[in-house]
PDB file of N, CA and C in Angstrom:
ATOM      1  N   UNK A   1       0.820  -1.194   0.000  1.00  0.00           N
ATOM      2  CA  UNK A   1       0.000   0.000   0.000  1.00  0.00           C
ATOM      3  C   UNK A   1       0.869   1.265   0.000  1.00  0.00           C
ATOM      4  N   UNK A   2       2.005   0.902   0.345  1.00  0.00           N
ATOM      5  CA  UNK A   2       3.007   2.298   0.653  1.00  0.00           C
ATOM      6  C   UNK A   2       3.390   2.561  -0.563  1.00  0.00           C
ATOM      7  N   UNK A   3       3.699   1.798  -1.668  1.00  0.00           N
ATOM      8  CA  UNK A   3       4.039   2.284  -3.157  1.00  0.00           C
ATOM      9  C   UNK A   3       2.806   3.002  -3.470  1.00  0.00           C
ATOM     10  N   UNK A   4       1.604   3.084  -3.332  1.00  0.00           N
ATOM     11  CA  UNK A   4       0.892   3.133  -4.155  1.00  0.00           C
ATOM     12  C   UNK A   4       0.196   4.654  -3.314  1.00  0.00           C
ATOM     13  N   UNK A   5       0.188   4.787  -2.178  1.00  0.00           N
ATOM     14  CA  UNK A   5       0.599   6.001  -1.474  1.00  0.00           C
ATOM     15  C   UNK A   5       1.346   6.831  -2.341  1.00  0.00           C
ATOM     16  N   UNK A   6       3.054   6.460  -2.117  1.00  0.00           N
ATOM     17  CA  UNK A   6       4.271   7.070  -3.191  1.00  0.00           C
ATOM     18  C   UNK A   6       3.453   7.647  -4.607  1.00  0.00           C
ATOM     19  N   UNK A   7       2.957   6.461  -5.274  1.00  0.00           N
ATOM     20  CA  UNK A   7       2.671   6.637  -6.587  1.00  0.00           C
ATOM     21  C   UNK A   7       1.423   8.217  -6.089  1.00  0.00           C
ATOM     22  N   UNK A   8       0.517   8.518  -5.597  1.00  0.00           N
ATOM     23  CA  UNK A   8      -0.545   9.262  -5.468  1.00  0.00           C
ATOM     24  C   UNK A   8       0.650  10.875  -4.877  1.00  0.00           C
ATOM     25  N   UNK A   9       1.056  10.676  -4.519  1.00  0.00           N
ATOM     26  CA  UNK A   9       2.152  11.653  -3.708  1.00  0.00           C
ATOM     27  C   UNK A   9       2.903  12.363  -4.975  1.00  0.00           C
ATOM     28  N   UNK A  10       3.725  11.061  -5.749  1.00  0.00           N
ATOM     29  CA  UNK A  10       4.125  11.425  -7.034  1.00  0.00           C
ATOM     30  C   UNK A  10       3.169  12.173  -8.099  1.00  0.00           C
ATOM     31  N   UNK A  11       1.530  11.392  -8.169  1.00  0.00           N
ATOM     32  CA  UNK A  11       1.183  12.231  -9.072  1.00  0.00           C
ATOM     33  C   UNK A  11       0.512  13.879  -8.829  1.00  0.00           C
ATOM     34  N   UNK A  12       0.408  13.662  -7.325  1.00  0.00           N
ATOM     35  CA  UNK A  12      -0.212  14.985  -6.835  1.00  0.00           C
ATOM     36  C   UNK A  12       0.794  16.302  -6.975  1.00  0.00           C
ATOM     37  N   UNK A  13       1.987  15.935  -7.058  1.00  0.00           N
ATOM     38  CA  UNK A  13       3.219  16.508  -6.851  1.00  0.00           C
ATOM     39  C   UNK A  13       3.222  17.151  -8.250  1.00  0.00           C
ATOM     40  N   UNK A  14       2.931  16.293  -9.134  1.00  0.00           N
ATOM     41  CA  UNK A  14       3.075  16.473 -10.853  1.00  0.00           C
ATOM     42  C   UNK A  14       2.106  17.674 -11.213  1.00  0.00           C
ATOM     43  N   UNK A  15       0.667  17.256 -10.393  1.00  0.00           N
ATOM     44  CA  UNK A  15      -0.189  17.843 -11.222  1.00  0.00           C
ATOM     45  C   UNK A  15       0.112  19.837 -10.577  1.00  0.00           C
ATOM     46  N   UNK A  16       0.918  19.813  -9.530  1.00  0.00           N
ATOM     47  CA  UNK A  16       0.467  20.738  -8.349  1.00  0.00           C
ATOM     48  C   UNK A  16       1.634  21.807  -9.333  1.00  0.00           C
ATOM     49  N   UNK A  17       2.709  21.337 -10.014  1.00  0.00           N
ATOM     50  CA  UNK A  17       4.122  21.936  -9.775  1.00  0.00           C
ATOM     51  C   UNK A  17       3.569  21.950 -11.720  1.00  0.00           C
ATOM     52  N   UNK A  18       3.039  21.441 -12.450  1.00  0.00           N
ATOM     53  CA  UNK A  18       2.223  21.468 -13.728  1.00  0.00           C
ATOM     54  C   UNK A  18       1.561  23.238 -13.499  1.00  0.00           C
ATOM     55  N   UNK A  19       0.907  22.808 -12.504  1.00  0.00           N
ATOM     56  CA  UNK A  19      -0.318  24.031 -12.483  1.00  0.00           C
ATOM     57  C   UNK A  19       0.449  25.561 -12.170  1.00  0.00           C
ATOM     58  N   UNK A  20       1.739  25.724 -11.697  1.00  0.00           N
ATOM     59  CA  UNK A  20       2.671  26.420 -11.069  1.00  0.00           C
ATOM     60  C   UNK A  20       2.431  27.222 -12.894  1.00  0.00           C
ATOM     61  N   UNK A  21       3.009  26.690 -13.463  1.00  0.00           N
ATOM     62  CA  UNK A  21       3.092  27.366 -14.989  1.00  0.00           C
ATOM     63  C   UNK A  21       1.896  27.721 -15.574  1.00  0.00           C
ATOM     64  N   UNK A  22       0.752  26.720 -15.269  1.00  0.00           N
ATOM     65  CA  UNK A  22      -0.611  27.137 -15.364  1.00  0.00           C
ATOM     66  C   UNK A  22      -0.709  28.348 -14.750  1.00  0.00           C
ATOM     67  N   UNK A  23      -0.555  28.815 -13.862  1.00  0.00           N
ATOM     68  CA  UNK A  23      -1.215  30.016 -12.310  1.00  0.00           C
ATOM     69  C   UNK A  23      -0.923  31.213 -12.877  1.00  0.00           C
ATOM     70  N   UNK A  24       0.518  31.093 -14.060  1.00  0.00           N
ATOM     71  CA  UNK A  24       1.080  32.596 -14.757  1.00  0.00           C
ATOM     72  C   UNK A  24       1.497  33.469 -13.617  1.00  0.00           C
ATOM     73  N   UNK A  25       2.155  32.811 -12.829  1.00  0.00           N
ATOM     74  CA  UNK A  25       3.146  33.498 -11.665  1.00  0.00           C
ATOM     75  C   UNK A  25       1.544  33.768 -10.676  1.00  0.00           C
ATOM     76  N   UNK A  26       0.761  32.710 -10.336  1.00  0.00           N
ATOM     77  CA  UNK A  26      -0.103  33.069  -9.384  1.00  0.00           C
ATOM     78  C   UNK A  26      -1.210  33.865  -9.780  1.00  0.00           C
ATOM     79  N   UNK A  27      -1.435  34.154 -10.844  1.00  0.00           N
ATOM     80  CA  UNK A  27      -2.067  35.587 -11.661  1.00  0.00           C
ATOM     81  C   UNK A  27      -3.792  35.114 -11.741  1.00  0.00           C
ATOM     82  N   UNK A  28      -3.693  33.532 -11.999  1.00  0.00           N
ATOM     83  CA  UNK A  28      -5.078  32.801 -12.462  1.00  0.00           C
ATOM     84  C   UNK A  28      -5.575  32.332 -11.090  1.00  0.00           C
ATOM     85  N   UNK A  29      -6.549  32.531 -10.699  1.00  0.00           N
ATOM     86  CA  UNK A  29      -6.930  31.545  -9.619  1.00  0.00           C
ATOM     87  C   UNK A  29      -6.743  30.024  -9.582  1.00  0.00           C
ATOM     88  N   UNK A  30      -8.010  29.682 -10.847  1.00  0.00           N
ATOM     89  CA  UNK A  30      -7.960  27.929 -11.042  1.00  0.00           C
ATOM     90  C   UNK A  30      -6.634  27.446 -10.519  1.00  0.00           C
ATOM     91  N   UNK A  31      -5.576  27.371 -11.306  1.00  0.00           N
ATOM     92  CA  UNK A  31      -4.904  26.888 -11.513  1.00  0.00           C
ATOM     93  C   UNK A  31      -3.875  27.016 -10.149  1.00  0.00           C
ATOM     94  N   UNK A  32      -3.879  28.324  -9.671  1.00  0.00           N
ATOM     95  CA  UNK A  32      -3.039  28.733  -7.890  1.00  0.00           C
ATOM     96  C   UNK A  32      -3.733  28.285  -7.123  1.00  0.00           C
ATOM     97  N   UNK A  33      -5.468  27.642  -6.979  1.00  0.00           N
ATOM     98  CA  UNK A  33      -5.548  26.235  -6.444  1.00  0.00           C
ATOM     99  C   UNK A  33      -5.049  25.237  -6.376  1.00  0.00           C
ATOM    100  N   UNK A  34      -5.126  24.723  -7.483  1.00  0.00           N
ATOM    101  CA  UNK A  34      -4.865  23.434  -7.868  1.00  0.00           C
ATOM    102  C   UNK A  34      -3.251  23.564  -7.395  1.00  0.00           C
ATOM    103  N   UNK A  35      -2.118  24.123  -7.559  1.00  0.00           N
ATOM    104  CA  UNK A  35      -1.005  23.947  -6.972  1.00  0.00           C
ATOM    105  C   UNK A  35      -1.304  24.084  -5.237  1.00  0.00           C
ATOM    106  N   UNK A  36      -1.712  25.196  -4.428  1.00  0.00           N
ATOM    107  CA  UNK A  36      -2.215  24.654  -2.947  1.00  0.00           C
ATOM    108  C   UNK A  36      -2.323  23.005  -2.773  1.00  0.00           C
ATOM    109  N   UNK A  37      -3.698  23.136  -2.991  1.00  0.00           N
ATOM    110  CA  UNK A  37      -4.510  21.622  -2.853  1.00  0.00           C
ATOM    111  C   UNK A  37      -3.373  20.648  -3.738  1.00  0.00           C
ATOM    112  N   UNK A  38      -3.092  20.500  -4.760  1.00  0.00           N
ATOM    113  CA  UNK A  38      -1.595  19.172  -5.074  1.00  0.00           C
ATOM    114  C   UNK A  38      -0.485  19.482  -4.031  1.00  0.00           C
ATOM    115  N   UNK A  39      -0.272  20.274  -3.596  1.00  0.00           N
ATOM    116  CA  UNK A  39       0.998  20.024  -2.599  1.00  0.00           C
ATOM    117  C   UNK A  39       0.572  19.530  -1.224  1.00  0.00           C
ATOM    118  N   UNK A  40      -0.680  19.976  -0.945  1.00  0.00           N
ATOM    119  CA  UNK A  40      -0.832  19.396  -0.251  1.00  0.00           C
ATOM    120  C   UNK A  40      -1.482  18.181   0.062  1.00  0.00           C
ATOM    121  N   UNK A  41      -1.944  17.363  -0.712  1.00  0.00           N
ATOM    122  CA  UNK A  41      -2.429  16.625  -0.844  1.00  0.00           C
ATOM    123  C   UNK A  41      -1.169  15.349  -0.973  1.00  0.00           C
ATOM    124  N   UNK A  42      -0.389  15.929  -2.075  1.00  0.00           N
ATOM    125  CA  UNK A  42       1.186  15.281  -2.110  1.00  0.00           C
ATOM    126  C   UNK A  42       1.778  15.027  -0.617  1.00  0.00           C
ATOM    127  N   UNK A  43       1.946  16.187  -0.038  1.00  0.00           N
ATOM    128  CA  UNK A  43       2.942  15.947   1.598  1.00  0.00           C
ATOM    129  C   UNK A  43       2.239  15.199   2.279  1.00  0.00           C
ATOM    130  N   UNK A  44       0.371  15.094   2.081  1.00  0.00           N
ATOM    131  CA  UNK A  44      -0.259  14.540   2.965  1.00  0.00           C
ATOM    132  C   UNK A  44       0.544  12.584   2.846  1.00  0.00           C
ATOM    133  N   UNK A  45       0.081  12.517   1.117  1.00  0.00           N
ATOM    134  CA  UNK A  45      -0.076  11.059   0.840  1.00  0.00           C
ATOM    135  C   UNK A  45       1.578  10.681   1.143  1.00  0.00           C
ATOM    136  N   UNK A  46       3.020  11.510   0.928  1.00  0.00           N
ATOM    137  CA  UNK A  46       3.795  11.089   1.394  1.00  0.00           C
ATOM    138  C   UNK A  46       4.093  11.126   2.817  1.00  0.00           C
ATOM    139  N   UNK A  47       3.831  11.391   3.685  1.00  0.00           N
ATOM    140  CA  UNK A  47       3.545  11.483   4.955  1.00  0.00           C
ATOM    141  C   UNK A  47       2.979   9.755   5.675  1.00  0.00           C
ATOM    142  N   UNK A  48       1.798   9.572   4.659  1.00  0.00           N
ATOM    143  CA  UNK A  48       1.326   7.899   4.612  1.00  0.00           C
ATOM    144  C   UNK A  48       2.556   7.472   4.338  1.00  0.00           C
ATOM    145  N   UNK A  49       3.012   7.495   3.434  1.00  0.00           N
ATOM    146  CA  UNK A  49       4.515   6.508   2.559  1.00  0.00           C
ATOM    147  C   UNK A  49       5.424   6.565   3.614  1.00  0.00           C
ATOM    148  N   UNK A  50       6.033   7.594   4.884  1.00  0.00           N
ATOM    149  CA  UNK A  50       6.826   7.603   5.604  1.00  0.00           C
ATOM    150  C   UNK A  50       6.566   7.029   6.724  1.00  0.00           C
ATOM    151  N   UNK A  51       5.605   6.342   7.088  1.00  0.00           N
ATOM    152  CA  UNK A  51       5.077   5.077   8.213  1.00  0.00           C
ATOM    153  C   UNK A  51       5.625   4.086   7.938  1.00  0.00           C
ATOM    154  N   UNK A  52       6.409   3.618   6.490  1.00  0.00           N
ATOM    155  CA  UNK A  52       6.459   2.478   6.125  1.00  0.00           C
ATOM    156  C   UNK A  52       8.041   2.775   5.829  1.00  0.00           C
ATOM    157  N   UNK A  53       8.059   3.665   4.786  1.00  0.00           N
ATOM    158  CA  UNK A  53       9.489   3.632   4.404  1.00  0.00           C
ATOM    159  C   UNK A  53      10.415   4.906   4.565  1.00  0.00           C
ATOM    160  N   UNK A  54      11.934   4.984   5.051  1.00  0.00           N
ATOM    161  CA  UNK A  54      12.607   6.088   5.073  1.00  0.00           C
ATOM    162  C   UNK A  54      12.601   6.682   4.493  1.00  0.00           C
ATOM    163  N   UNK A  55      12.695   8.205   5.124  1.00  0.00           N
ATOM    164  CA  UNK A  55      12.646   9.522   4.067  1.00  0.00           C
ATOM    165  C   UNK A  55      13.393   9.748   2.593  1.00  0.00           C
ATOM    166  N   UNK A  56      14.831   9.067   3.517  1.00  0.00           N
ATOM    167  CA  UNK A  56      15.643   9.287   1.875  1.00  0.00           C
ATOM    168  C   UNK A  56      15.296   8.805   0.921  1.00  0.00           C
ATOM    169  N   UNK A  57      14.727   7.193   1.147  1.00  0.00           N
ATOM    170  CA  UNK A  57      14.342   6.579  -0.036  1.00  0.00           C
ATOM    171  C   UNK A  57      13.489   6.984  -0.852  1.00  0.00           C
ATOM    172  N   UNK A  58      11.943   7.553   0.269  1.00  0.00           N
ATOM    173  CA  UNK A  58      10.565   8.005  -0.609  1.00  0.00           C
ATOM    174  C   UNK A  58      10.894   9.778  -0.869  1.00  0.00           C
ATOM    175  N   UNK A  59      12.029  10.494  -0.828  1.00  0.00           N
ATOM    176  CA  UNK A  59      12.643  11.770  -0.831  1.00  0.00           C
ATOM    177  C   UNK A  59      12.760  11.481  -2.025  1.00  0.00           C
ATOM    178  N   UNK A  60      14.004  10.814  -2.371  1.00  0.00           N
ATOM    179  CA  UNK A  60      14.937  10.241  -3.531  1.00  0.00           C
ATOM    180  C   UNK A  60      13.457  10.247  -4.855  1.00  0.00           C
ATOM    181  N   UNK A  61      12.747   9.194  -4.277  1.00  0.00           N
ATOM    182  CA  UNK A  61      12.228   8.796  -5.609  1.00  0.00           C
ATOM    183  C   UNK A  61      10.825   9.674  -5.961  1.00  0.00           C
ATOM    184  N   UNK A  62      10.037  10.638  -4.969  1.00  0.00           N
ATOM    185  CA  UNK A  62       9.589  11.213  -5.040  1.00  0.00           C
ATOM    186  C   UNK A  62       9.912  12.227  -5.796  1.00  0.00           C
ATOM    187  N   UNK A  63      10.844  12.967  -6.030  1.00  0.00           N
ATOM    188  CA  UNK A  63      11.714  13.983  -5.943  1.00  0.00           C
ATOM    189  C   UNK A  63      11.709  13.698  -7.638  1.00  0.00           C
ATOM    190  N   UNK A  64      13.017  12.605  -7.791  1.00  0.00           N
ATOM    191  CA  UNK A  64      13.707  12.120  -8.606  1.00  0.00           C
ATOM    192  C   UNK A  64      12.014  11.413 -10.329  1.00  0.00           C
ATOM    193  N   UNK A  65      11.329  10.732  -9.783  1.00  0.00           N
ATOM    194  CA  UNK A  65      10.095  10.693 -10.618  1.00  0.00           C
ATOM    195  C   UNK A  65       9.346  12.001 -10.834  1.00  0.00           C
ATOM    196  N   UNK A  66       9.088  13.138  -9.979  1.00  0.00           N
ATOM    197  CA  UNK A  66       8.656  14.235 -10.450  1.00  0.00           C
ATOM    198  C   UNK A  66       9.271  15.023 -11.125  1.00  0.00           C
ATOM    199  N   UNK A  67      10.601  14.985 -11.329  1.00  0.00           N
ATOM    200  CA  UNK A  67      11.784  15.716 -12.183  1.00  0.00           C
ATOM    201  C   UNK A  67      11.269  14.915 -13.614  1.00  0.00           C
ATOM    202  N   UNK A  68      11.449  14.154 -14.078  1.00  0.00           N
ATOM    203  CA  UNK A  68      11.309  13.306 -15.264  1.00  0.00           C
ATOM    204  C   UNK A  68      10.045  13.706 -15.890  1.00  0.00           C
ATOM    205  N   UNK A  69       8.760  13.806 -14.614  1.00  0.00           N
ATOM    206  CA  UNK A  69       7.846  14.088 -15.146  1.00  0.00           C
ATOM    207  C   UNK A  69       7.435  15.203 -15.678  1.00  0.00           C
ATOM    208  N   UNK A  70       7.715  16.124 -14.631  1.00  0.00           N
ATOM    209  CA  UNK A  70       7.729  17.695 -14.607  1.00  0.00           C
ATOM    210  C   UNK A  70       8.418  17.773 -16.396  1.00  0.00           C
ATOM    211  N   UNK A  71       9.817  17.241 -16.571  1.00  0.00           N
ATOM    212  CA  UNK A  71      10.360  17.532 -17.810  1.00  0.00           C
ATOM    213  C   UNK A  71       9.478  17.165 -19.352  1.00  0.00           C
ATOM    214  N   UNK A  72       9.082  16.011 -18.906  1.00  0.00           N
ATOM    215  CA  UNK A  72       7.871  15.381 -20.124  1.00  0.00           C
ATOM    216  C   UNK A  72       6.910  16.199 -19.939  1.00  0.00           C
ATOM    217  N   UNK A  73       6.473  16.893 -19.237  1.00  0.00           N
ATOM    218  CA  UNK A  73       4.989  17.335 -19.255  1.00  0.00           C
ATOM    219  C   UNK A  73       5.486  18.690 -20.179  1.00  0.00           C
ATOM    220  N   UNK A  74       6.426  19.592 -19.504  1.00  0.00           N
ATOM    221  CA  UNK A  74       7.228  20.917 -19.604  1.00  0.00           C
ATOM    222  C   UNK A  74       7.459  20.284 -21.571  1.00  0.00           C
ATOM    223  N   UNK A  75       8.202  19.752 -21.705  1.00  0.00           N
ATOM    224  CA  UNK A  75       8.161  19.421 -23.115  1.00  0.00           C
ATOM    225  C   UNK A  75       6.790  18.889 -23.794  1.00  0.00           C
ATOM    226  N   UNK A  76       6.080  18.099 -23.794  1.00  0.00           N
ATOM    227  CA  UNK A  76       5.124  18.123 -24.764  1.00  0.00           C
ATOM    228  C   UNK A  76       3.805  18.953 -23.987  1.00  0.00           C
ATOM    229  N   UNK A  77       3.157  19.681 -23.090  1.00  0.00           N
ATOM    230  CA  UNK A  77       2.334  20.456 -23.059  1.00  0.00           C
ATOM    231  C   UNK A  77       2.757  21.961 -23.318  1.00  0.00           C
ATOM    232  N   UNK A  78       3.814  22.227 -22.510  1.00  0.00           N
ATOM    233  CA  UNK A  78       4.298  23.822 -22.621  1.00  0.00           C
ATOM    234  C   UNK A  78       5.683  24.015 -23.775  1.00  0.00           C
ATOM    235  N   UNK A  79       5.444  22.826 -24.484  1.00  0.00           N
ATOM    236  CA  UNK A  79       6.697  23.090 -25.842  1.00  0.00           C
ATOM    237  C   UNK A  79       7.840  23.813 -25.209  1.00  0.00           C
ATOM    238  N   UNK A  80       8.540  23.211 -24.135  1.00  0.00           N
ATOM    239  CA  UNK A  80      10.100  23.479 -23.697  1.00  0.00           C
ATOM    240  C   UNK A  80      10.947  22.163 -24.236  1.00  0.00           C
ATOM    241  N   UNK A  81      11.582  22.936 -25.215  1.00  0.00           N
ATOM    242  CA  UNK A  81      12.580  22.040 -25.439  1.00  0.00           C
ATOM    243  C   UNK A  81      13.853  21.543 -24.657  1.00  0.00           C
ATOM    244  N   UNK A  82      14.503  20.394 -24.556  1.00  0.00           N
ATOM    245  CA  UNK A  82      15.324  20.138 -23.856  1.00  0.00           C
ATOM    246  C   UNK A  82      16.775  19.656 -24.450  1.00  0.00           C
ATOM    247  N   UNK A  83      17.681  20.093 -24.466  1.00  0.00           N
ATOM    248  CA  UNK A  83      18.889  19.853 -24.844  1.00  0.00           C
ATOM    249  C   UNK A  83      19.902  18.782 -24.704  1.00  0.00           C
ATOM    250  N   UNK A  84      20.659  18.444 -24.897  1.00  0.00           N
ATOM    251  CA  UNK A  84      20.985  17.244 -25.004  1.00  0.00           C
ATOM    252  C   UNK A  84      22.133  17.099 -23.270  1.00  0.00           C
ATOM    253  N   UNK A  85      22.393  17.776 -22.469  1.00  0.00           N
ATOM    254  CA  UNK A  85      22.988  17.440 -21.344  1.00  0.00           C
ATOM    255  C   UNK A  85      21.720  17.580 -20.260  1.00  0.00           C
ATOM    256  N   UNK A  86      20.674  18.126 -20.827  1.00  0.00           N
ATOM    257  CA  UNK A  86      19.271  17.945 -19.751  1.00  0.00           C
ATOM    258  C   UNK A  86      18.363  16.664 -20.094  1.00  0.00           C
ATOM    259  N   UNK A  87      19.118  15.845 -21.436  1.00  0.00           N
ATOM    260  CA  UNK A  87      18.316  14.538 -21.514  1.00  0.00           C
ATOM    261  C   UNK A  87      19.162  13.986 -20.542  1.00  0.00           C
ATOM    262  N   UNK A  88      20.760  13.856 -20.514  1.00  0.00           N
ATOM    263  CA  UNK A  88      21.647  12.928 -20.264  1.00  0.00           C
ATOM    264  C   UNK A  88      21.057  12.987 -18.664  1.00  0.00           C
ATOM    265  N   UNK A  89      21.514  14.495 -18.083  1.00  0.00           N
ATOM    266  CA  UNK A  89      21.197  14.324 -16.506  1.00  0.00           C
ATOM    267  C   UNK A  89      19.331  13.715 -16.055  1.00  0.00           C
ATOM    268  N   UNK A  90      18.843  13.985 -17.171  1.00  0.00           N
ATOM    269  CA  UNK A  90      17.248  13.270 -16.863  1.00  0.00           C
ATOM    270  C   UNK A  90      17.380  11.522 -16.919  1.00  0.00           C
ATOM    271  N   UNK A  91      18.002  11.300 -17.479  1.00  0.00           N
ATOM    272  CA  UNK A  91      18.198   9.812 -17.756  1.00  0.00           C
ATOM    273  C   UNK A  91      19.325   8.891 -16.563  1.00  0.00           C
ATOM    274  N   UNK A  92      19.956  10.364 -15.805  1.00  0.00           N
ATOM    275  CA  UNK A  92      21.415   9.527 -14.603  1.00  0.00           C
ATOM    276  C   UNK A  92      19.518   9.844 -13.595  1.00  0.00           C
ATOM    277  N   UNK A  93      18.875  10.315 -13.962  1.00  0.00           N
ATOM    278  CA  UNK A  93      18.058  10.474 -12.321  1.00  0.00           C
ATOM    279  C   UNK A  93      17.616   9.482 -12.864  1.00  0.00           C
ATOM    280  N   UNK A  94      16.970   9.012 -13.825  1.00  0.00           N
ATOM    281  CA  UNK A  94      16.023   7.799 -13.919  1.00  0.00           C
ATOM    282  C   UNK A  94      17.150   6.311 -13.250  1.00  0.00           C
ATOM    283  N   UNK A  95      17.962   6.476 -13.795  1.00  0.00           N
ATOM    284  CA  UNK A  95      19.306   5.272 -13.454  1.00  0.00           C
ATOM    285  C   UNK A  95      19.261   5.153 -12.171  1.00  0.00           C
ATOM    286  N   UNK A  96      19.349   6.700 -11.013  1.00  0.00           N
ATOM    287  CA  UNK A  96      19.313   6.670 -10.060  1.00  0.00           C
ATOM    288  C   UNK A  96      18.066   6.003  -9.488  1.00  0.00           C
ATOM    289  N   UNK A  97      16.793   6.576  -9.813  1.00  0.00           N
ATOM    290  CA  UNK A  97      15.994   5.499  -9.375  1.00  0.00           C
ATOM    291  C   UNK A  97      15.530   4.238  -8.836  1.00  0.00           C
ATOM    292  N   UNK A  98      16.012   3.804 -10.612  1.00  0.00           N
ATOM    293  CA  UNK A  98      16.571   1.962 -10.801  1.00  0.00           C
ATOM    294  C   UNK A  98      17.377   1.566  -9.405  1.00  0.00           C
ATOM    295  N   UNK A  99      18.678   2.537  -9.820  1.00  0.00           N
ATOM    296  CA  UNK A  99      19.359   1.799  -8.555  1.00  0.00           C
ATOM    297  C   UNK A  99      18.635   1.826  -7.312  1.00  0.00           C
ATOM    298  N   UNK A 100      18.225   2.142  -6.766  1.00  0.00           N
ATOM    299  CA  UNK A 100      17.428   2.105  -5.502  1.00  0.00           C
ATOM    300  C   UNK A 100      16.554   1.063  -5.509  1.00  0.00           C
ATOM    301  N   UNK A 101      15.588   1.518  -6.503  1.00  0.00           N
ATOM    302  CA  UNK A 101      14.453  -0.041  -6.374  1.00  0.00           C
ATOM    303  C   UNK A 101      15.303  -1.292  -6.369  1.00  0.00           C
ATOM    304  N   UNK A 102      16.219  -1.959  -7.134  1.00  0.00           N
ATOM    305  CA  UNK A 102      16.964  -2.695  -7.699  1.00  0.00           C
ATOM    306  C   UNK A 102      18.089  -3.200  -6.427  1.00  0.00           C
ATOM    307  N   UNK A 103      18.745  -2.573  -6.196  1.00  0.00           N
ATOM    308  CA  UNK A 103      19.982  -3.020  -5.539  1.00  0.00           C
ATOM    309  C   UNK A 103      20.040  -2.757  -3.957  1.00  0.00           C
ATOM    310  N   UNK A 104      19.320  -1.802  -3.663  1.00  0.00           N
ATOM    311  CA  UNK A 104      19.600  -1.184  -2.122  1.00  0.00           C
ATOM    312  C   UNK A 104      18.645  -2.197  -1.208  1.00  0.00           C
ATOM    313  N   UNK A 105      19.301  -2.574  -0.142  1.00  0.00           N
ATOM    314  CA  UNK A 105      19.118  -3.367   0.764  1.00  0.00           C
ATOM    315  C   UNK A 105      18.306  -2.484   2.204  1.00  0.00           C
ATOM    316  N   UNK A 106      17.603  -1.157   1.780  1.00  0.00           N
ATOM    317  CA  UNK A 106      17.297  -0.451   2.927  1.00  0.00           C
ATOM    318  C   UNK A 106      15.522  -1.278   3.040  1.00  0.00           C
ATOM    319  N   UNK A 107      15.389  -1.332   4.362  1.00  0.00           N
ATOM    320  CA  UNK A 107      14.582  -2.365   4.315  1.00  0.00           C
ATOM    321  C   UNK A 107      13.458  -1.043   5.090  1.00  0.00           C
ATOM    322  N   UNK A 108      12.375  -1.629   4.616  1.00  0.00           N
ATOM    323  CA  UNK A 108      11.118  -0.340   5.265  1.00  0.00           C
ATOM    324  C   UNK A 108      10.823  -0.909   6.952  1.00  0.00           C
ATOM    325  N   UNK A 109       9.959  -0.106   7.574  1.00  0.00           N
ATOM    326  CA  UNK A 109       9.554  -0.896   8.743  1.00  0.00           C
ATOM    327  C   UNK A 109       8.901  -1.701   9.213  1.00  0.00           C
TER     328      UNK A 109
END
């Protein structure tokens, strides 16, 4: 249940820090909701995720999956292009990821 916490944390995070560019520096209402209510809704559901598992880990990948996303969204909704040392470092965070799920022996509680 704690991934799936993570996963809701992750997407609340997406939609909240999305809407940031939506808001036009805060200017729109809708949208300077919707960043409030996603962040918080995000700290809430990771907050659940930290009963179970250490900060660094659900930090790391929280963090590290909303970067990737934030960048895909930033490129195909708001047409920001991305250059070729902001693919490379988008692709060492995804690696970083991996490694964590994959290899690390940090065990939850």
């Amino acid at each position: 249940m704690h991934y799936f916490f993570l996963a809701l944390a992750i997407l609340t995070e997406t939609v909240a820090t999305s809407a940031i560019q939506a808001s036009q520096q805060f200017t729109r209402l809708g949208p300077s909701l919707i960043v409030v209510i996603g962040y918080a809704a995000s700290f809430y559901f990771m907050a659940l995720t930290l009963k179970v598992m250490p900060i660094g880990i659900v930090y790391a990948i929280w963090s590290g999956v909303g970067i990737v996303l934030i960048a895909a969204i930033g490129y195909v909704v708001f047409n920001q292009k991305l250059d070729t040392p902001a693919i490379v470092g988008i692709m060492l965070i995804i690696i970083g990821i991996l490694v964590i799920q994959l290899f690390s022996a940090v065990k939850t509680h």
